[in-house]
C-alpha atoms as a PDB file:
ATOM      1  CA  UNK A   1     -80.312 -34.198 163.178  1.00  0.00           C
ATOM      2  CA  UNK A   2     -82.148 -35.059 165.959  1.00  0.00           C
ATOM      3  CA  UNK A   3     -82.573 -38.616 165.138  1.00  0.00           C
ATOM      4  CA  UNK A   4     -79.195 -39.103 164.676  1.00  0.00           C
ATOM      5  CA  UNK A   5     -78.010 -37.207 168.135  1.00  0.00           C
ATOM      6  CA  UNK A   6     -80.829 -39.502 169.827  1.00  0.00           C
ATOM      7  CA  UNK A   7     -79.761 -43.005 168.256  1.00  0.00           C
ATOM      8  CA  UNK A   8     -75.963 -41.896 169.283  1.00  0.00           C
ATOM      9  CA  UNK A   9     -77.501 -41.094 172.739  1.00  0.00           C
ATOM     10  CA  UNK A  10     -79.019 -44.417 172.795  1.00  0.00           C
ATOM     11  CA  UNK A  11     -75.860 -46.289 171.699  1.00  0.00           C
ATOM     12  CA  UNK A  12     -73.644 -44.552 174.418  1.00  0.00           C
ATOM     13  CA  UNK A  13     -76.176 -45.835 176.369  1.00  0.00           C
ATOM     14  CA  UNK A  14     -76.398 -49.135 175.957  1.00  0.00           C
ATOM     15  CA  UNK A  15     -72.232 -49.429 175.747  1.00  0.00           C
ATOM     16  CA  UNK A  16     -71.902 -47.431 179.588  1.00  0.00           C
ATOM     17  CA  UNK A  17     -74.594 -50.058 180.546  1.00  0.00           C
ATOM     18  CA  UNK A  18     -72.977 -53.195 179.309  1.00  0.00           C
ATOM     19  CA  UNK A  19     -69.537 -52.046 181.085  1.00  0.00           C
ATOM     20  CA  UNK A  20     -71.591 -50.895 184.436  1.00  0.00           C
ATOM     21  CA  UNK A  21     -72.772 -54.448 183.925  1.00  0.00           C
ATOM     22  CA  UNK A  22     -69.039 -55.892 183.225  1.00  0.00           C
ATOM     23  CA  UNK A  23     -67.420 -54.069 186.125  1.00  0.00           C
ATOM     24  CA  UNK A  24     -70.515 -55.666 188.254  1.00  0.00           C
ATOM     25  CA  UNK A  25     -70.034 -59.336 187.320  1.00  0.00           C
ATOM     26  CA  UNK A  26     -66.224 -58.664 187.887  1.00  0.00           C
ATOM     27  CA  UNK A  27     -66.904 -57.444 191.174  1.00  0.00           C
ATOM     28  CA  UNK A  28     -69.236 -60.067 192.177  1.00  0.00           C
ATOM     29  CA  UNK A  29     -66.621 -62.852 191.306  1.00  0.00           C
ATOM     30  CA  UNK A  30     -64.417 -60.918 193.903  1.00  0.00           C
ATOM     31  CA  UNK A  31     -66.806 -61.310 196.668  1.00  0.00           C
ATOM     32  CA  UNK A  32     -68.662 -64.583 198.635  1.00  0.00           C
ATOM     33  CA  UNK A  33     -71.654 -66.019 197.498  1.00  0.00           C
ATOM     34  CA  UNK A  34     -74.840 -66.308 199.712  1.00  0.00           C
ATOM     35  CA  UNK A  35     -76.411 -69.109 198.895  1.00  0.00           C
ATOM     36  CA  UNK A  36     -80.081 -70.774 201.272  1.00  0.00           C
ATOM     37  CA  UNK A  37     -79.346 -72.161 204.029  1.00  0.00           C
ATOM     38  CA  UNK A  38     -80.042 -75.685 205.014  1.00  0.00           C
ATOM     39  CA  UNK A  39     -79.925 -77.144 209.010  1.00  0.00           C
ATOM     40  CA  UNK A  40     -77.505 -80.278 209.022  1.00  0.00           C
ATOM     41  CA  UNK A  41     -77.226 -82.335 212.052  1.00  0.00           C
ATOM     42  CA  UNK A  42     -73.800 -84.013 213.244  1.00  0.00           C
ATOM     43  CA  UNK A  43     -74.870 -86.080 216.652  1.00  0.00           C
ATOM     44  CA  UNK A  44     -75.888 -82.559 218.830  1.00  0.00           C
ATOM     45  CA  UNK A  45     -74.482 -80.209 216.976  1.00  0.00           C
ATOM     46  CA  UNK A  46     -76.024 -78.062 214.647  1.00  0.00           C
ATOM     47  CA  UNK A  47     -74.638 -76.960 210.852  1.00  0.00           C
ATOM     48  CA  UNK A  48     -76.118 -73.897 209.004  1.00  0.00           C
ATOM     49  CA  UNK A  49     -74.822 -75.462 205.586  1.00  0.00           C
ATOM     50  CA  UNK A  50     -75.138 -73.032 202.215  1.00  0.00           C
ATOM     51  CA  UNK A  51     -76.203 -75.413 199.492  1.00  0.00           C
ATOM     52  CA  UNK A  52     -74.700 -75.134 196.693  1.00  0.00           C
ATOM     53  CA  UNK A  53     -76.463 -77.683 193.773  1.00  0.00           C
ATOM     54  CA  UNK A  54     -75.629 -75.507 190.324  1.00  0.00           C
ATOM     55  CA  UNK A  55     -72.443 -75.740 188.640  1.00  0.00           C
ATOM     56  CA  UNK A  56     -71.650 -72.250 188.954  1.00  0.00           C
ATOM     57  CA  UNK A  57     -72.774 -71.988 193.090  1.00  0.00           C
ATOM     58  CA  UNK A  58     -70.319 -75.435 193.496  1.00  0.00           C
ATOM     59  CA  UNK A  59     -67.654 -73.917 191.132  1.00  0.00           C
ATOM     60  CA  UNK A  60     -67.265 -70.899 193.540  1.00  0.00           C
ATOM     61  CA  UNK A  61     -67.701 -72.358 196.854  1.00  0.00           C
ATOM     62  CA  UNK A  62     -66.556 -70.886 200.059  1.00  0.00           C
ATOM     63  CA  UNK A  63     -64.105 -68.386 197.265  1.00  0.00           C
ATOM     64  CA  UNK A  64     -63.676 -65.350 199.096  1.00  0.00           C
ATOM     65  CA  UNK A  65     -64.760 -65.336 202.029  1.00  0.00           C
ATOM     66  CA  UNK A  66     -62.777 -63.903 204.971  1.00  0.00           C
ATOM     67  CA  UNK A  67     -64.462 -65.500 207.937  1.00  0.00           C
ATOM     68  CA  UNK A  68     -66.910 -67.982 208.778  1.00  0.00           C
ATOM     69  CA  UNK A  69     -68.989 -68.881 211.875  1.00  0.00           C
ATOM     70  CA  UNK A  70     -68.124 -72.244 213.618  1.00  0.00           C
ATOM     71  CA  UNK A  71     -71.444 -73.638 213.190  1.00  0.00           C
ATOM     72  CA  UNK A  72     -71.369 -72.740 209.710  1.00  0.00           C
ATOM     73  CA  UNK A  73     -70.186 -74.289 205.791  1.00  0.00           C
ATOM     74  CA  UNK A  74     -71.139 -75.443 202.412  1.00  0.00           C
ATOM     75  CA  UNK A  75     -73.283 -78.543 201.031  1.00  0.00           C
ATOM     76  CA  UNK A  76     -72.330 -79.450 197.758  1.00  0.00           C
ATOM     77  CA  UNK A  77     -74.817 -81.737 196.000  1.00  0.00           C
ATOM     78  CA  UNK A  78     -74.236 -83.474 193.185  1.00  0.00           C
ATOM     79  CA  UNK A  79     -76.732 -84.666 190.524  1.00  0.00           C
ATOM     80  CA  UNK A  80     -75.070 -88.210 190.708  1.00  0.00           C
ATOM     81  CA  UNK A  81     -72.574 -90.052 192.664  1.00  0.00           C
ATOM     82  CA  UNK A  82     -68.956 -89.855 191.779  1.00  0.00           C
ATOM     83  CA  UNK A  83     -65.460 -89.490 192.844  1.00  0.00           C
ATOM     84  CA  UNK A  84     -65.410 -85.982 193.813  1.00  0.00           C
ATOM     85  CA  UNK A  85     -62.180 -83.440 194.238  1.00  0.00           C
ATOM     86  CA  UNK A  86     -62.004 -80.306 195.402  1.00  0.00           C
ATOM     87  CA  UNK A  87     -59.321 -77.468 195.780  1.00  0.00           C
ATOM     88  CA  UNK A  88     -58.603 -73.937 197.206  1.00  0.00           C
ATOM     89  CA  UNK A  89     -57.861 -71.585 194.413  1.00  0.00           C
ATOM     90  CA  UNK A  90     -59.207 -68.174 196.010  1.00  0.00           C
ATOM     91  CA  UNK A  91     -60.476 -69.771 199.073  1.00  0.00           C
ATOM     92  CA  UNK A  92     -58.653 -67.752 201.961  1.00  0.00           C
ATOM     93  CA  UNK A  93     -59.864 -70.098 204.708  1.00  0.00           C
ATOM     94  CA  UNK A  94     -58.668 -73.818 205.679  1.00  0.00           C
ATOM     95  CA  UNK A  95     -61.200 -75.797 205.551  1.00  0.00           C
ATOM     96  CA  UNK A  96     -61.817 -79.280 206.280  1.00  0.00           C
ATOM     97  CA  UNK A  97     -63.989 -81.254 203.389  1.00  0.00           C
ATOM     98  CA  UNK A  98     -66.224 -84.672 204.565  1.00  0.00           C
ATOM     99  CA  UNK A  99     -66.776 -86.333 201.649  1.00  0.00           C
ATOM    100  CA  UNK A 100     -70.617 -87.872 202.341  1.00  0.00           C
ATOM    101  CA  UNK A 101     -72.296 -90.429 201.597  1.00  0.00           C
ATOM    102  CA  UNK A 102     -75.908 -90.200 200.227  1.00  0.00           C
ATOM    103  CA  UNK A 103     -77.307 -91.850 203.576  1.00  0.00           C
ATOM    104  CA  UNK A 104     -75.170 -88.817 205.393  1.00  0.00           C
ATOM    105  CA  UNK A 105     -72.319 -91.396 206.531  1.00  0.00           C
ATOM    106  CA  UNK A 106     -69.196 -89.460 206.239  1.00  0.00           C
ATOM    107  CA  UNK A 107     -66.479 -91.135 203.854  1.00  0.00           C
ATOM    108  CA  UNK A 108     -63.690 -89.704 204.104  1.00  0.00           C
ATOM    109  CA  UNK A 109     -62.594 -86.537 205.756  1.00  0.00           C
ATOM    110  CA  UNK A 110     -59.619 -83.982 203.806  1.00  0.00           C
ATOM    111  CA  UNK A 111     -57.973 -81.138 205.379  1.00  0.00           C
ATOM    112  CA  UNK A 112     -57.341 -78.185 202.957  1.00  0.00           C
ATOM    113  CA  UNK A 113     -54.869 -75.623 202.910  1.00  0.00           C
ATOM    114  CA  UNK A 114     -55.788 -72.030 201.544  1.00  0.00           C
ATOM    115  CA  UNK A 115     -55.209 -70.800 198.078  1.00  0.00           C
ATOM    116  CA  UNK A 116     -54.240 -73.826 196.741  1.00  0.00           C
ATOM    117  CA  UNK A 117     -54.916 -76.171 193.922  1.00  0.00           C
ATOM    118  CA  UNK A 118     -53.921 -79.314 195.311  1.00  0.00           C
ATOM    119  CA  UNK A 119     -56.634 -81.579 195.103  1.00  0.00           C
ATOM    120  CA  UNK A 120     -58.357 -83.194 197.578  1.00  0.00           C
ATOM    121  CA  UNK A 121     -60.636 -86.253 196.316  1.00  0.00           C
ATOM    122  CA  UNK A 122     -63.367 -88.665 198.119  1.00  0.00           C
ATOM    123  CA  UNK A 123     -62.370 -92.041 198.271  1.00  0.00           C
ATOM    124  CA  UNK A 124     -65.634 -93.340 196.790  1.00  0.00           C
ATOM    125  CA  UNK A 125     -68.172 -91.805 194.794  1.00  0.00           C
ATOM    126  CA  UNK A 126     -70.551 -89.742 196.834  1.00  0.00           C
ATOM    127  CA  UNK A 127     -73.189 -86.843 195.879  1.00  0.00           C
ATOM    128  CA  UNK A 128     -72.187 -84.397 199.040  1.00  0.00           C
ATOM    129  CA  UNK A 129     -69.427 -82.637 200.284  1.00  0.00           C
ATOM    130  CA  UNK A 130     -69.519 -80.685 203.210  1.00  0.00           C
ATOM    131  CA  UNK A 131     -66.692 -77.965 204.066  1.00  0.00           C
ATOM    132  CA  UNK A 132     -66.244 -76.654 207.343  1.00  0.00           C
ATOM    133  CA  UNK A 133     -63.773 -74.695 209.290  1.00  0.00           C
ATOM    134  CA  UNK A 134     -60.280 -76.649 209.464  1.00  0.00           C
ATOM    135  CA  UNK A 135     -59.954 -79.010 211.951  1.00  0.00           C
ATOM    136  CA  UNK A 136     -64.055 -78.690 212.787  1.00  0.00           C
ATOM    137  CA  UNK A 137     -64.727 -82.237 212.394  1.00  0.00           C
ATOM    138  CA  UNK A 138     -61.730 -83.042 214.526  1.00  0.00           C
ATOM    139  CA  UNK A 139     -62.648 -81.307 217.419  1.00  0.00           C
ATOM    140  CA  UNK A 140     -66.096 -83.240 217.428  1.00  0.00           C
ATOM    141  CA  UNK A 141     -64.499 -86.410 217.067  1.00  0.00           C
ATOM    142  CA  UNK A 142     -66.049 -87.016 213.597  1.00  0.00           C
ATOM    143  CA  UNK A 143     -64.434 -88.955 211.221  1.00  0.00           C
ATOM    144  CA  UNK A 144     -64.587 -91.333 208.099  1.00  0.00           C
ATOM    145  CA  UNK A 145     -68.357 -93.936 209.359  1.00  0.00           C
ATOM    146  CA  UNK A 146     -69.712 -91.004 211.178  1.00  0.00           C
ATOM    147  CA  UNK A 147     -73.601 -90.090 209.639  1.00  0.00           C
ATOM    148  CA  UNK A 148     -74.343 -86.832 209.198  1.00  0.00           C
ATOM    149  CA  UNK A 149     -78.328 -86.128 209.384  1.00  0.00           C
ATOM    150  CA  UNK A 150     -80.490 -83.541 207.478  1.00  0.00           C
ATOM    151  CA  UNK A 151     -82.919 -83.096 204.480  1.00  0.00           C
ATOM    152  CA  UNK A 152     -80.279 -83.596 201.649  1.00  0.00           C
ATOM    153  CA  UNK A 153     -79.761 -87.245 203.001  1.00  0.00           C
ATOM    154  CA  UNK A 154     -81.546 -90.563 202.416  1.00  0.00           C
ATOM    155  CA  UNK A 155     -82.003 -92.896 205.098  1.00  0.00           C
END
């Protein structure tokens, strides 16, 4: 009898454990990734960039987050070059995307609207993207030939 109460006991277990470990993977989908942080130069100004170089960190992105320093965004790296598009499904922030070169030299530069799934695609193939705040390349008069400096770029 006791067996039997203890491999039940074990079983209940295991089942509470797996949906403790189901709600947590649910919640964690809900909330923003943190992700090490790499220093990006653009002329003088400074970029704490997140890199994101898995699948799954460049599949969620800047999703969910609320708010986000000016000085900061996300570095996606590729394995390889190619044309790369992005969109906005469960990102609550606009956010400007510079499509980048693997020298740094910005390509092309795409504005993004929140909670969308327009796409938004690099006019070449590149390895990097880099989103930022809407409008923060803009207001540092960077656009499309501009080189972006750091340790994710050759050259």
């Amino acid at each position: 009898m006791t067996f039997i109460k203890t491999k039940t006991l074990r079983r209940l277990l295991g089942v509470a454990l797996m949906a403790l470990g189901v709600h947590l993977v649910a919640e964690a989908q809900d909330a923003p990734q943190r992700l090490p942080v790499i220093t990006l130069q653009a002329g003088m100004h400074n970029i704490s960039a997140q890199l994101a170089k898995t699948p799954e960190q460049r599949q969620i992105g800047l999703m969910f987050r609320k708010e986000m320093a000016s000085h900061e965004g996300m570095l996606f790296a590729f394995e390889v070059p190619a044309t790369q598009c992005f969109w906005m499904k469960n990102t609550l922030l606009p956010l400007s995307a510079a499509f980048v070169a693997d020298d740094g030299t910005i390509v092309n530069i795409e504005d993004m609207a929140p909670q969308t799934e327009a796409s938004h695609c690099s006019k070449k193939p590149v390895r990097f993207v880099l989103e930022m705040n809407q409008g923060w390349f803009a207001k540092r008069g960077l656009k499309a030939g501009s080189r972006l400096t750091g340790p994710a770029f050759s050259g």
